[in-house]
Every structure is written in structure tokens, then in C-alpha cells.
N, C-alpha and C. Protein backbone atom coordinates (compact mmCIF):
# COMPACT_ATOMS: atom_id res chain seq x y z
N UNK A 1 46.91 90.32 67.97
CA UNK A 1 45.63 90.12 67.38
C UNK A 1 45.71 89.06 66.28
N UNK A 2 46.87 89.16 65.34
CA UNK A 2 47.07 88.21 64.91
C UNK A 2 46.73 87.07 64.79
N UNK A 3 47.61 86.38 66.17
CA UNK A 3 47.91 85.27 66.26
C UNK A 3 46.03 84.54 67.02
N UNK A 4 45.71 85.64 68.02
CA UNK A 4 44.36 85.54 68.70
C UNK A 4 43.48 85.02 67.00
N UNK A 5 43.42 86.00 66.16
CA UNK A 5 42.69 85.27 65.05
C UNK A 5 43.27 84.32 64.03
N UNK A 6 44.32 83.82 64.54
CA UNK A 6 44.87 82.78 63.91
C UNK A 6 44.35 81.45 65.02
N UNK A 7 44.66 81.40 65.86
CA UNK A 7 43.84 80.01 67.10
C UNK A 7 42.43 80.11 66.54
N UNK A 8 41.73 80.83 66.64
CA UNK A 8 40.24 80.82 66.33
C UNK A 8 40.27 80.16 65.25
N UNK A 9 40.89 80.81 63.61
CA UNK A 9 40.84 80.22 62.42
C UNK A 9 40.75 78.48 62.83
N UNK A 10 41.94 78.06 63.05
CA UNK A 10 42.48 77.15 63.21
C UNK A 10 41.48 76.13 64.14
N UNK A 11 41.65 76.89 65.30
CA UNK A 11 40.24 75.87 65.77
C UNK A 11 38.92 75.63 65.54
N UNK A 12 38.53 76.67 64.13
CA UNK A 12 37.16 76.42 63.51
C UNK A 12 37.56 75.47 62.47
N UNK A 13 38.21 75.27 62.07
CA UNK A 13 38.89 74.72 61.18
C UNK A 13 39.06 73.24 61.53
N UNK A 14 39.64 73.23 62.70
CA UNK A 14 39.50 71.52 63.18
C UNK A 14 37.97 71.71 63.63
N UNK A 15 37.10 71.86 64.31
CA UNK A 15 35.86 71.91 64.22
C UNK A 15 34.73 71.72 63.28
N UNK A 16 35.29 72.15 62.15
CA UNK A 16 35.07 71.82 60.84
C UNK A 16 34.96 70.14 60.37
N UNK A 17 36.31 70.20 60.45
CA UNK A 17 36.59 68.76 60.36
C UNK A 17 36.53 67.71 60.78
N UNK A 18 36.41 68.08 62.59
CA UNK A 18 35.48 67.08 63.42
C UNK A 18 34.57 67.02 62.76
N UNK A 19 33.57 67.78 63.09
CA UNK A 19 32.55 67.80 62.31
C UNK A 19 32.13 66.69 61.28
N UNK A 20 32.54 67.11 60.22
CA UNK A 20 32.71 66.27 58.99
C UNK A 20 32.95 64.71 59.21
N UNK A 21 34.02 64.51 59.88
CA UNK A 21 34.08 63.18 60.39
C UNK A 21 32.59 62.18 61.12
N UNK A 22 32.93 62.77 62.23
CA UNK A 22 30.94 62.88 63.12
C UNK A 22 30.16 62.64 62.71
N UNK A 23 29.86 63.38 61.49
CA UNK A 23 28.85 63.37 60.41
C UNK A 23 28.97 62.11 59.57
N UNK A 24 29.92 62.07 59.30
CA UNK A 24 30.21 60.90 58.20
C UNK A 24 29.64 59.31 58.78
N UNK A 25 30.37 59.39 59.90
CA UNK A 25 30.22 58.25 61.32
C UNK A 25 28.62 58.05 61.63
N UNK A 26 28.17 59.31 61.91
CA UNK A 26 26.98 59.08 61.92
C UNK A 26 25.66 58.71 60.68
N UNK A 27 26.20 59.23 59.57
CA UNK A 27 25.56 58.86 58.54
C UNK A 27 25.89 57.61 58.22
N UNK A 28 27.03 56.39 58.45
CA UNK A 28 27.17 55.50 58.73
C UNK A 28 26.38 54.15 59.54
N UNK A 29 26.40 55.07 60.72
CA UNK A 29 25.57 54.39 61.63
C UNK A 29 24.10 53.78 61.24
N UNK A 30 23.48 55.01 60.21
CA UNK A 30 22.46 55.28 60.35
C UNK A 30 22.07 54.49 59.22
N UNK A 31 23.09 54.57 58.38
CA UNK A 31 22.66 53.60 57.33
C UNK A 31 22.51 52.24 57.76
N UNK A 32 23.24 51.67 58.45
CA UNK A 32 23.65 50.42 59.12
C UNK A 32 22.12 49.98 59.69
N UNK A 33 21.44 50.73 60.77
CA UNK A 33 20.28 50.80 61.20
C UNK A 33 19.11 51.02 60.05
N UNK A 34 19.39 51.74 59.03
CA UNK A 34 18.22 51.21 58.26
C UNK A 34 18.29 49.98 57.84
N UNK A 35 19.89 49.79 57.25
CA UNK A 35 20.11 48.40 56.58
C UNK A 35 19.27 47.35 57.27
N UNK A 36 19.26 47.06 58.76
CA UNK A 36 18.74 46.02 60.01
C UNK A 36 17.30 45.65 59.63
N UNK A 37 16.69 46.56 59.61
CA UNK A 37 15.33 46.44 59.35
C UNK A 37 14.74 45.78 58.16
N UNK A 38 15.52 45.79 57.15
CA UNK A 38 14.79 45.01 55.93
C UNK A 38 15.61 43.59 56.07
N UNK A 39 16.58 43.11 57.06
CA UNK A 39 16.93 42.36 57.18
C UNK A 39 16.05 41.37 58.11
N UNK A 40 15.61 41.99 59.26
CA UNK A 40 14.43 41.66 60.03
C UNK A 40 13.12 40.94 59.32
N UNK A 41 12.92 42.07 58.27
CA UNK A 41 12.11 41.86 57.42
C UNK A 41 12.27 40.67 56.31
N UNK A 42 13.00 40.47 56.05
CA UNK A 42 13.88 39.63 54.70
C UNK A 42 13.37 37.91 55.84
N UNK A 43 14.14 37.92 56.97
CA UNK A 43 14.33 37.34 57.77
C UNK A 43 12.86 36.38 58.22
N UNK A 44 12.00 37.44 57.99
CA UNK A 44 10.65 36.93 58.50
C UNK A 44 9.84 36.68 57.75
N UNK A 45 10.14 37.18 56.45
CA UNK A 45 9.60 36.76 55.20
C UNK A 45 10.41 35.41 54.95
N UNK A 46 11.29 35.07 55.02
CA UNK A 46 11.80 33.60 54.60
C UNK A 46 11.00 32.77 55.55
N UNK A 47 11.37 33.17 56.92
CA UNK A 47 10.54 31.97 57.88
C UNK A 47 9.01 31.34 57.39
N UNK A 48 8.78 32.65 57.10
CA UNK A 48 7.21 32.26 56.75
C UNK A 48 6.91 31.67 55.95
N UNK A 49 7.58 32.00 54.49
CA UNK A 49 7.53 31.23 53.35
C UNK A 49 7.88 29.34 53.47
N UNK A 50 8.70 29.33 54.66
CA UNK A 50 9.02 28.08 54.56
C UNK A 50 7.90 27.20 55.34
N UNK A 51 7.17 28.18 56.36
CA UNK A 51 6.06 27.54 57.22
C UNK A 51 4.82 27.47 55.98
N UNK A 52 4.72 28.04 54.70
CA UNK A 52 3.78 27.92 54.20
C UNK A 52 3.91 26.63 53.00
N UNK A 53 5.56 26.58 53.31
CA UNK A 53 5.75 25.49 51.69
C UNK A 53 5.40 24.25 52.90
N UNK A 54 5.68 23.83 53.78
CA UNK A 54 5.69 23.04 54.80
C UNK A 54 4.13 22.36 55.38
N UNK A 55 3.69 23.57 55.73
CA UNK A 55 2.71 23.41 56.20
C UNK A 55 1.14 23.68 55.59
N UNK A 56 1.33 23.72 54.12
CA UNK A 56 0.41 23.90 52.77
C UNK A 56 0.55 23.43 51.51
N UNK A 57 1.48 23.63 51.16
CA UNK A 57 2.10 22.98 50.08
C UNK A 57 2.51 21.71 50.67
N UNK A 58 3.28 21.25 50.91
CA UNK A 58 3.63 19.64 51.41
C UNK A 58 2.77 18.58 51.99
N UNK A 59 2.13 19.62 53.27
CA UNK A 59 1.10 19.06 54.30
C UNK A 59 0.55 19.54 54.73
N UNK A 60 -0.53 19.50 55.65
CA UNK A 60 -1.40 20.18 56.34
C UNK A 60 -1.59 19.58 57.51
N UNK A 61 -2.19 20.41 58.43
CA UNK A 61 -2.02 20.21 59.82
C UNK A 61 -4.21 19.91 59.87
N UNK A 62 -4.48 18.87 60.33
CA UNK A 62 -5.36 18.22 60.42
C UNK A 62 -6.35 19.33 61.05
N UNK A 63 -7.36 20.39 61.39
CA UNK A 63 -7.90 20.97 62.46
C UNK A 63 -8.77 20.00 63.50
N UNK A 64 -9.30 18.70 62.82
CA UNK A 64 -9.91 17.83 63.86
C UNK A 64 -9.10 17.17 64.94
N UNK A 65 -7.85 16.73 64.27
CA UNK A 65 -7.17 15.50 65.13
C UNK A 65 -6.01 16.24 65.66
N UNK A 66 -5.65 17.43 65.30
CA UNK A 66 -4.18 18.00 65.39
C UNK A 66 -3.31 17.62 64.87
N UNK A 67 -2.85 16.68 63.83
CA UNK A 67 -2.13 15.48 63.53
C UNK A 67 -1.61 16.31 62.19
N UNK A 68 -0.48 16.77 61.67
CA UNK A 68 0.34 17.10 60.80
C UNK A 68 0.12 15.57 59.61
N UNK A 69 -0.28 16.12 58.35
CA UNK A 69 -0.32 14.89 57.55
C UNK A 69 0.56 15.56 55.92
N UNK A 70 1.27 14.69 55.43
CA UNK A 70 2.03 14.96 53.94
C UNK A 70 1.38 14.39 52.83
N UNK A 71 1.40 15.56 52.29
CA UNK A 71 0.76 15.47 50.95
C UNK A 71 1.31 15.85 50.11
N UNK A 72 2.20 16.04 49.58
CA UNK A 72 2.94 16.53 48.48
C UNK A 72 4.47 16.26 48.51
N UNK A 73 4.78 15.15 48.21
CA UNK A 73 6.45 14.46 48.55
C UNK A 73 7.28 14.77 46.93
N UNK A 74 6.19 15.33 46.17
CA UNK A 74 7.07 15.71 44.70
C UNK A 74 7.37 16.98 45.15
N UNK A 75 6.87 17.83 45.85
CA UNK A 75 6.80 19.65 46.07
C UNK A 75 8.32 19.36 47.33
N UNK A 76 8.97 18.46 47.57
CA UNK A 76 9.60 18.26 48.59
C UNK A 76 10.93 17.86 47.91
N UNK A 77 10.57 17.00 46.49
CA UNK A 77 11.63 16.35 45.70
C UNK A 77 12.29 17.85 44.94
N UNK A 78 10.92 18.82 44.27
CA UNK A 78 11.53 19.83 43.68
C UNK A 78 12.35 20.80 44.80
N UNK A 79 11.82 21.07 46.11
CA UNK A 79 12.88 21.95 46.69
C UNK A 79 14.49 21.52 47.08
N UNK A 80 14.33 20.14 46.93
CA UNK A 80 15.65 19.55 47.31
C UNK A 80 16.41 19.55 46.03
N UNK A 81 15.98 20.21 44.56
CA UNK A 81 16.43 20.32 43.13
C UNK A 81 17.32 22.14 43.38
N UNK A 82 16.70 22.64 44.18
CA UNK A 82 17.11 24.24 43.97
C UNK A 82 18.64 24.44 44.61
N UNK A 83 18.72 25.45 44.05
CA UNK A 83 20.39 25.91 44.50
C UNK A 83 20.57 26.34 45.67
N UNK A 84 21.49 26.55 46.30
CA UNK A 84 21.78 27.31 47.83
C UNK A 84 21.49 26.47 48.93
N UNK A 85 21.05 27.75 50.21
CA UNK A 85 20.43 26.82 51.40
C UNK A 85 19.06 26.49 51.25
N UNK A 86 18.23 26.66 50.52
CA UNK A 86 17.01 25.87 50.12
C UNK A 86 16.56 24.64 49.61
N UNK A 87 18.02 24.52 48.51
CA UNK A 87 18.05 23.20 48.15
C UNK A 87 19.14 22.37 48.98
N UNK A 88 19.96 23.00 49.94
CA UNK A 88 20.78 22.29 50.70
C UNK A 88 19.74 21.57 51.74
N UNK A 89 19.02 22.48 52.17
CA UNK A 89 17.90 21.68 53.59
C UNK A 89 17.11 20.96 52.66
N UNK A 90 16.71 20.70 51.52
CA UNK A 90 15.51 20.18 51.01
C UNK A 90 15.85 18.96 50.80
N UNK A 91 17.40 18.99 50.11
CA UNK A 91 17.53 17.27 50.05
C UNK A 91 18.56 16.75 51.44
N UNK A 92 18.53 17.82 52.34
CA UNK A 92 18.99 16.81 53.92
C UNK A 92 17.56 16.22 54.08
N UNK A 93 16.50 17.34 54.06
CA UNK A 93 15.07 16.09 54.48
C UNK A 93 14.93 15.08 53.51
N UNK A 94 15.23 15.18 52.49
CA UNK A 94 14.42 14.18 51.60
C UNK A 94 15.28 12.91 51.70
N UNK A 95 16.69 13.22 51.95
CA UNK A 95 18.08 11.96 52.23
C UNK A 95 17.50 11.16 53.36
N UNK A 96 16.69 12.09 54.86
CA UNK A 96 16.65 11.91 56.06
C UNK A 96 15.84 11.72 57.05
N UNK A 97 14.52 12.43 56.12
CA UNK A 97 13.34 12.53 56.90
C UNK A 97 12.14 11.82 56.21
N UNK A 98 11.89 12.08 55.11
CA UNK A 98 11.10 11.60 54.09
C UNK A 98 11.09 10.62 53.45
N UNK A 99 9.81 9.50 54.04
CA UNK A 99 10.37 8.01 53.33
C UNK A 99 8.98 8.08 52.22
N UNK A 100 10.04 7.51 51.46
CA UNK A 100 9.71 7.49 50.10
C UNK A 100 8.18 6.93 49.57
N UNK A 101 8.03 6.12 50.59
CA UNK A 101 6.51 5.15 49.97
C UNK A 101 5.69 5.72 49.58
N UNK A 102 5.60 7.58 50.35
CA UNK A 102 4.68 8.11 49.95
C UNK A 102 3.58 8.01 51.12
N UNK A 103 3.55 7.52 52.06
CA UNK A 103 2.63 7.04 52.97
C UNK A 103 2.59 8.67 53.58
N UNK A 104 1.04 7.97 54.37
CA UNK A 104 0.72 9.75 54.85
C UNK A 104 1.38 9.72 56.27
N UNK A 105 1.87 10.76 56.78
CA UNK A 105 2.77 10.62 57.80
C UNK A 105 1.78 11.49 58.80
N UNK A 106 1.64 11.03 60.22
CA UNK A 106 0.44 11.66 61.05
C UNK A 106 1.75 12.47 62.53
N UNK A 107 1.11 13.15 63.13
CA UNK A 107 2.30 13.87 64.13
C UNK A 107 1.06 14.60 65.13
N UNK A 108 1.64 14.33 66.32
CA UNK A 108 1.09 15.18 67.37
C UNK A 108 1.68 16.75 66.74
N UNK A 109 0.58 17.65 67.01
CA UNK A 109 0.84 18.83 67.02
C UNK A 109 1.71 19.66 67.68
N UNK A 110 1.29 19.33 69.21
CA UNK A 110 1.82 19.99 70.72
C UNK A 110 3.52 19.21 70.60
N UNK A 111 4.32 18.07 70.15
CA UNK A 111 5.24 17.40 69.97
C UNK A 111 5.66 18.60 68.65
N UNK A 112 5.05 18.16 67.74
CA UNK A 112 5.73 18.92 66.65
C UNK A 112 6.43 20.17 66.81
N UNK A 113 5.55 21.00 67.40
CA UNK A 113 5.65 22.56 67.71
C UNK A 113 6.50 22.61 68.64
N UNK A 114 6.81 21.99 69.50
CA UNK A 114 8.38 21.89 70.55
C UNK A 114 9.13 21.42 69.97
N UNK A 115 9.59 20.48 69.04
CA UNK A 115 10.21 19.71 68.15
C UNK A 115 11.09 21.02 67.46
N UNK A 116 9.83 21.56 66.60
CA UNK A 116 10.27 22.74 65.85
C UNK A 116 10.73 24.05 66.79
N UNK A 117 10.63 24.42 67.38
CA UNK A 117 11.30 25.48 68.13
C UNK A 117 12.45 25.15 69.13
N UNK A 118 12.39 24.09 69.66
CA UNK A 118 13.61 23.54 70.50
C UNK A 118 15.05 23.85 69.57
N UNK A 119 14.70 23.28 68.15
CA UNK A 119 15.47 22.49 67.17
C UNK A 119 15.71 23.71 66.07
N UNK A 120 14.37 24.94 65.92
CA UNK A 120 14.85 25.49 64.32
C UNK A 120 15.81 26.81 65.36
N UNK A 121 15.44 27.10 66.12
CA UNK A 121 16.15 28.74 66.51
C UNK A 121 17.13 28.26 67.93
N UNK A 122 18.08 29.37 67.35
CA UNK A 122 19.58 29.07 68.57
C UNK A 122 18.64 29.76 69.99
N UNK A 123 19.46 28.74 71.07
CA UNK A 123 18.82 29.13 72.42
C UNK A 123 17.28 28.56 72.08
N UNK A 124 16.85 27.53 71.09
CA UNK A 124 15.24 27.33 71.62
C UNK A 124 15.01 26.91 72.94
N UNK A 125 15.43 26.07 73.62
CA UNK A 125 15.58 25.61 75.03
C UNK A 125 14.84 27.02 76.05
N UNK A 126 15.76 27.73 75.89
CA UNK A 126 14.90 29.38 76.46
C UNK A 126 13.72 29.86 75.92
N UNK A 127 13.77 29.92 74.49
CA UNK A 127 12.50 30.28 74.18
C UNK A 127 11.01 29.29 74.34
N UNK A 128 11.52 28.07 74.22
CA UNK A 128 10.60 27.20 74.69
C UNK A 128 9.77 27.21 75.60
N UNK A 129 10.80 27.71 76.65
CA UNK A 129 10.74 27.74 78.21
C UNK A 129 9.29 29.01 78.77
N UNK A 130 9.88 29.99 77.76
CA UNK A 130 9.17 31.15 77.65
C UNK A 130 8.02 31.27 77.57
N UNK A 131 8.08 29.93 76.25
CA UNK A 131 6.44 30.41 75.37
C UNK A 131 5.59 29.41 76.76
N UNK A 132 6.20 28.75 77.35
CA UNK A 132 5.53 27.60 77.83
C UNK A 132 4.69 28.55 78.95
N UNK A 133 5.66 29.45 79.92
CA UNK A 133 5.62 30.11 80.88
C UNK A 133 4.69 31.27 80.67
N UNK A 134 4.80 31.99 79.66
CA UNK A 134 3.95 32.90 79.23
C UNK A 134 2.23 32.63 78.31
N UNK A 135 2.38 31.52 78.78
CA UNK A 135 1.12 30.81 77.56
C UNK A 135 0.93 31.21 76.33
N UNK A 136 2.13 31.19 75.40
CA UNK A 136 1.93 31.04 74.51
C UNK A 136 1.96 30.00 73.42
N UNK A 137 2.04 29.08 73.86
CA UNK A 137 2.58 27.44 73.52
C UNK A 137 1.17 27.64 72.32
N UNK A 138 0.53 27.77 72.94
CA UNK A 138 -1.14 27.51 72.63
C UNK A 138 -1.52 28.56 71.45
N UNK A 139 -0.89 29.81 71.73
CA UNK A 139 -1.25 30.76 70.48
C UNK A 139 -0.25 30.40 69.99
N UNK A 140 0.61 30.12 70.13
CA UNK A 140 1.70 29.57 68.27
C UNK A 140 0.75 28.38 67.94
N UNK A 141 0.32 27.23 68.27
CA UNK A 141 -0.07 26.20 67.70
C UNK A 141 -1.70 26.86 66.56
N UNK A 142 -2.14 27.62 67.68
CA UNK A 142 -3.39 28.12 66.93
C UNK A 142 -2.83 29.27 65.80
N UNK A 143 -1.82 29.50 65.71
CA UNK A 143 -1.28 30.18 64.35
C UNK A 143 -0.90 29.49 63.56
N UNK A 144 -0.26 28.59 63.48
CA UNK A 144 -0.04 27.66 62.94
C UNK A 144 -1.16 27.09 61.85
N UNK A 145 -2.04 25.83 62.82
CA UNK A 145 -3.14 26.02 62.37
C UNK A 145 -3.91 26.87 61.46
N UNK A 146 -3.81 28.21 62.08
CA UNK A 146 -4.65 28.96 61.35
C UNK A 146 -3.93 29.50 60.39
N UNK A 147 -2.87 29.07 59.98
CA UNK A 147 -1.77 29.23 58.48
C UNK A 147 -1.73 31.00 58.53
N UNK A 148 -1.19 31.35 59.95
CA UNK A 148 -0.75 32.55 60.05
C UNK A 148 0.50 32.47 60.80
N UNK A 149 1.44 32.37 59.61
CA UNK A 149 2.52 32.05 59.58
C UNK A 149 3.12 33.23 60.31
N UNK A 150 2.94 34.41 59.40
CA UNK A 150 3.69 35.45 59.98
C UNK A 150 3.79 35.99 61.34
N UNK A 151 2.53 35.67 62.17
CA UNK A 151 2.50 35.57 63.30
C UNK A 151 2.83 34.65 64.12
N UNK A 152 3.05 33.49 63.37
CA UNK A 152 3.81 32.22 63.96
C UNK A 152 5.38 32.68 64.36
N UNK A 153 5.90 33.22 63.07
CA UNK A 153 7.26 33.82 63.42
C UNK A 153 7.42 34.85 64.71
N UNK A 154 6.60 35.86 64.21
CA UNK A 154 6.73 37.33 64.86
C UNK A 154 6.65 36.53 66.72
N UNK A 155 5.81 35.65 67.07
CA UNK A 155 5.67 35.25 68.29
C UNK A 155 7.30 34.76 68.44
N UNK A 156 7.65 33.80 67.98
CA UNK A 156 9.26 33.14 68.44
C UNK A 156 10.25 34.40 67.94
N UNK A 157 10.36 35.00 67.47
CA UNK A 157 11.41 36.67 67.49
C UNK A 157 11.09 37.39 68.51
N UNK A 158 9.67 38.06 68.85
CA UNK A 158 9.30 38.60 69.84
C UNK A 158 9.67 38.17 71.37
N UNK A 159 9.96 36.69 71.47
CA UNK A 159 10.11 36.18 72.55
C UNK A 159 11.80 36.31 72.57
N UNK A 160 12.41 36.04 71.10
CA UNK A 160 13.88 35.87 71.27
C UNK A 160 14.45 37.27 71.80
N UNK A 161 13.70 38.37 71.31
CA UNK A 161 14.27 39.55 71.14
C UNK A 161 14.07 39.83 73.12
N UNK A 162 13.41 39.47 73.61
CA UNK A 162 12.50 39.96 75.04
C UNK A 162 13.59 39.23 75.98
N UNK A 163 13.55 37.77 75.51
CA UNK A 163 14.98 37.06 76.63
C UNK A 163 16.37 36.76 76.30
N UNK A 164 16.65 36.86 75.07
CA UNK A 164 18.04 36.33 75.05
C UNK A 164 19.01 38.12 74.42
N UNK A 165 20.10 38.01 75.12
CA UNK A 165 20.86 38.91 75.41
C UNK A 165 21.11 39.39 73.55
N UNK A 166 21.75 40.63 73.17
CA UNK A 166 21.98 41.20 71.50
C UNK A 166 22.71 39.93 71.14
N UNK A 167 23.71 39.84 71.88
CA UNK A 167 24.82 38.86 71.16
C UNK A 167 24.06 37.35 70.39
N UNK A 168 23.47 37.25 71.84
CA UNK A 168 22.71 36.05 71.33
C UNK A 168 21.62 35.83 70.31
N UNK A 169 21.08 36.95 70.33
CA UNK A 169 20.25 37.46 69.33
C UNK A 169 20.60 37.50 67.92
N UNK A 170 21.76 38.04 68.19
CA UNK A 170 22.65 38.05 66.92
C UNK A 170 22.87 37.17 65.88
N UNK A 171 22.71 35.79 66.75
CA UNK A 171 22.51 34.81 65.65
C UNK A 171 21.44 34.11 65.01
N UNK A 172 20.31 34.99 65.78
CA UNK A 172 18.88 34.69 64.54
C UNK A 172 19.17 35.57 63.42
N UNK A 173 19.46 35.12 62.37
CA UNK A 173 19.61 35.34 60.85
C UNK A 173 18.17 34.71 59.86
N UNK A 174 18.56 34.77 58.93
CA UNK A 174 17.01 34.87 58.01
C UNK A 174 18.29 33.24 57.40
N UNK A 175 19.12 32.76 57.34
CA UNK A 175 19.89 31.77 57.20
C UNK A 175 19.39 30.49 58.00
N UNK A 176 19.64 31.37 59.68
CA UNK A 176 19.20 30.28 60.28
C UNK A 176 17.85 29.52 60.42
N UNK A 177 17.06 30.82 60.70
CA UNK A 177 15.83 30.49 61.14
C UNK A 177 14.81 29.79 59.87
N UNK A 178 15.00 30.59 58.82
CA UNK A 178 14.43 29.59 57.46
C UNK A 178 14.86 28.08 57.44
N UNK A 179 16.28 28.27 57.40
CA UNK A 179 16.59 26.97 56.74
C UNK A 179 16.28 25.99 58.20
N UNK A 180 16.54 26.34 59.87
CA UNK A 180 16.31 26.02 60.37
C UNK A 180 14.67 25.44 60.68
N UNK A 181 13.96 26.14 60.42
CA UNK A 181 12.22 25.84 59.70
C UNK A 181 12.21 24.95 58.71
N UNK A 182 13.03 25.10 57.99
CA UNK A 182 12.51 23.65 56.89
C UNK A 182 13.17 22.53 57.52
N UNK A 183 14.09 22.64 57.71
CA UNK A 183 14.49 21.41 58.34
C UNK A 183 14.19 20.46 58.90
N UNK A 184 13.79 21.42 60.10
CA UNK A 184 12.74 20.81 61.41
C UNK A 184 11.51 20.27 61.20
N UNK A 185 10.66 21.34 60.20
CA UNK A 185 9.26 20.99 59.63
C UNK A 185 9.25 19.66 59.51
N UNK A 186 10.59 18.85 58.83
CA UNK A 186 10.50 17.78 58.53
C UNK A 186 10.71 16.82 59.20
N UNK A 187 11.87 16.92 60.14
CA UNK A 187 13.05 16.13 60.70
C UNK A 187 11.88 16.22 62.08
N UNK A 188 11.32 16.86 62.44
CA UNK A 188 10.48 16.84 63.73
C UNK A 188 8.86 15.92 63.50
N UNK A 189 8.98 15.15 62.43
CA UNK A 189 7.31 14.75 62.47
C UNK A 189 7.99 13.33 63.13
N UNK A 190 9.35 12.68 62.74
CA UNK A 190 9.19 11.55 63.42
C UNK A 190 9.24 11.78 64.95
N UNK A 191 9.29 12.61 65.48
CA UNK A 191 9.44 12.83 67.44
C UNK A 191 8.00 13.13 67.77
């Protein structure tokens, strides 16, 4: 009898401690999965912010002609002043994209908006392909336009998340896709 309630002890005992482990692992996990979400979030809040310094602050997108025009080349000089990857992309455009005269710079819309998605998010080539196929070419431009940015984003994630595999996914970051957005915003009016 003993020994019979000695195995039991013993195997409640590692049971226990599985347990505990399991638990731990899983409270792990779980943190990890909340962590994701404000990263998502973080992620889509940068994009946007940069479609609004871009496409409001800098310039505006014409509603008569479709034609992207710049207006603010000092609001372009100060982001290329800031620290990090904000001021790293601000003065690649201003070194690269942005000529100085000040002149108003005009851009097909339908060019721009492939320009910018080909060019700001990994795999645009696919997503391009997507928005083209699914007609949405047309509701990003009319978000755009309609300086609903956040839905400008949420459309190119929604599409990334739908065709390109986790891994690949994996490398839309709030790194890329921002700084990849300012970039382009700029570097895409001469195409």
C-alpha cells in the first residue's frame, strides 16, 4: 500500500509540475498574442500618419485633375531634421526626390498609387496584382483622395494578410511599411 501511495504521490506531483510548466508556456504564448495586436495597431497608425504628413501636410491630391501637387517643401525639410527612421527617409527624399525650386510638382494619381504599393510593401508585385483583380485599385485611390488614410492602409494589410503566406507576412512591420510610405510618397511622383 505503501509504495501504491507513493506512485500516486509522485505522479501527482509531476502532474503538478507539468502543469505549472504548461501554464507558464501558455501564459507566454498568450502574452506574445496580445503583444501582436498593438503592434498591428502601432503599425497602422504609423502608415497613416505618414499618408497624412504626405498627402496634407506636404501636398494634396487635386479632386478635379487627380494630379498629386506639393505644397509644403519646409514641412519636408523639418522631417528630414528628426531622429531615427523618420528622419532617415525624410532626408533620402529631400537628397533624392525633392527639387528644391520649390516648383509645384503634378502626378497621375492611378501611376502614383501603383508606384506606391509596388515600391512601399514587400511582395507589392502580388498585392498589386490583387487589388487590380479584385477591384480595388479604385477604392484605395478614392481613399486616398478622400484622406482616409486608415482605410487606405487597412485595404493593402487586408490584402497582404489574405495572399501572402505568415512568413511573408512577417515582414510587414510598422518599420517597413511607414518608412516605406514616406519614401515612396515621394520617390513615386517622378514615375
Amino acid at each position: 500500500m505503501s509504495r501504491f501511495f507513493k506512485f500516486f504521490s509522485l505522479l501527482g506531483v509531476m502532474l503538478m509540475g507539468l502543469s505549472t510548466l504548461v501554464g507558464a508556456g501558455t501564459s507566454v504564448y498568450a502574452a506574445e498574442k496580445v503583444n501582436e495586436i498593438p503592434d498591428i495597431e502601432i503599425q497602422r497608425q504609423q502608415a497613416v500618419e505618414s499618408l497624412k504628413f504626405y498627402l496634407e501636410e506636404a501636398g494634396y491630391v487635386d479632386t478635379e485633375t487627380h494630379q498629386y501637387i506639393v505644397t509644403d517643401l519646409e514641412a519636408i525639410q523639418k522631417k528630414a531634421e528628426l531622429d531615427g527612421s523618420e528622419g532617415i527617409a525624410g532626408k533620402f527624399i529631400l537628397e533624392n526626390f525633392v527639387q528644391p525650386t520649390g516648383k509645384r510638382q503634378k502626378r497621375d494619381l492611378q501611376k502614383y498609387a501603383a508606384c506606391v504599393v509596388m515600391n512601399s510593401l514587400p511582395f507589392g508585385g502580388v498585392v498589386w496584382d490583387i487589388l487590380n483583380r479584385e477591384n480595388l485599385m479604385q477604392t484605395l485611390i478614392n481613399a486616398l483622395q478622400g484622406k482616409n488614410y486608415d482605410y487606405a492602409v487597412k485595404i493593402l494589410l487586408d490584402v497582404a494578410k489574405r495572399s501572402l503566406t505568415p512568413a511573408q507576412f512577417a515582414k510587414f512591420n510598422a518599420a517597413t511599411i511607414a518608412a516605406g510610405i514616406a519614401i515612396n510618397a515621394i520617390s513615386c511622383w517622378g514615375n
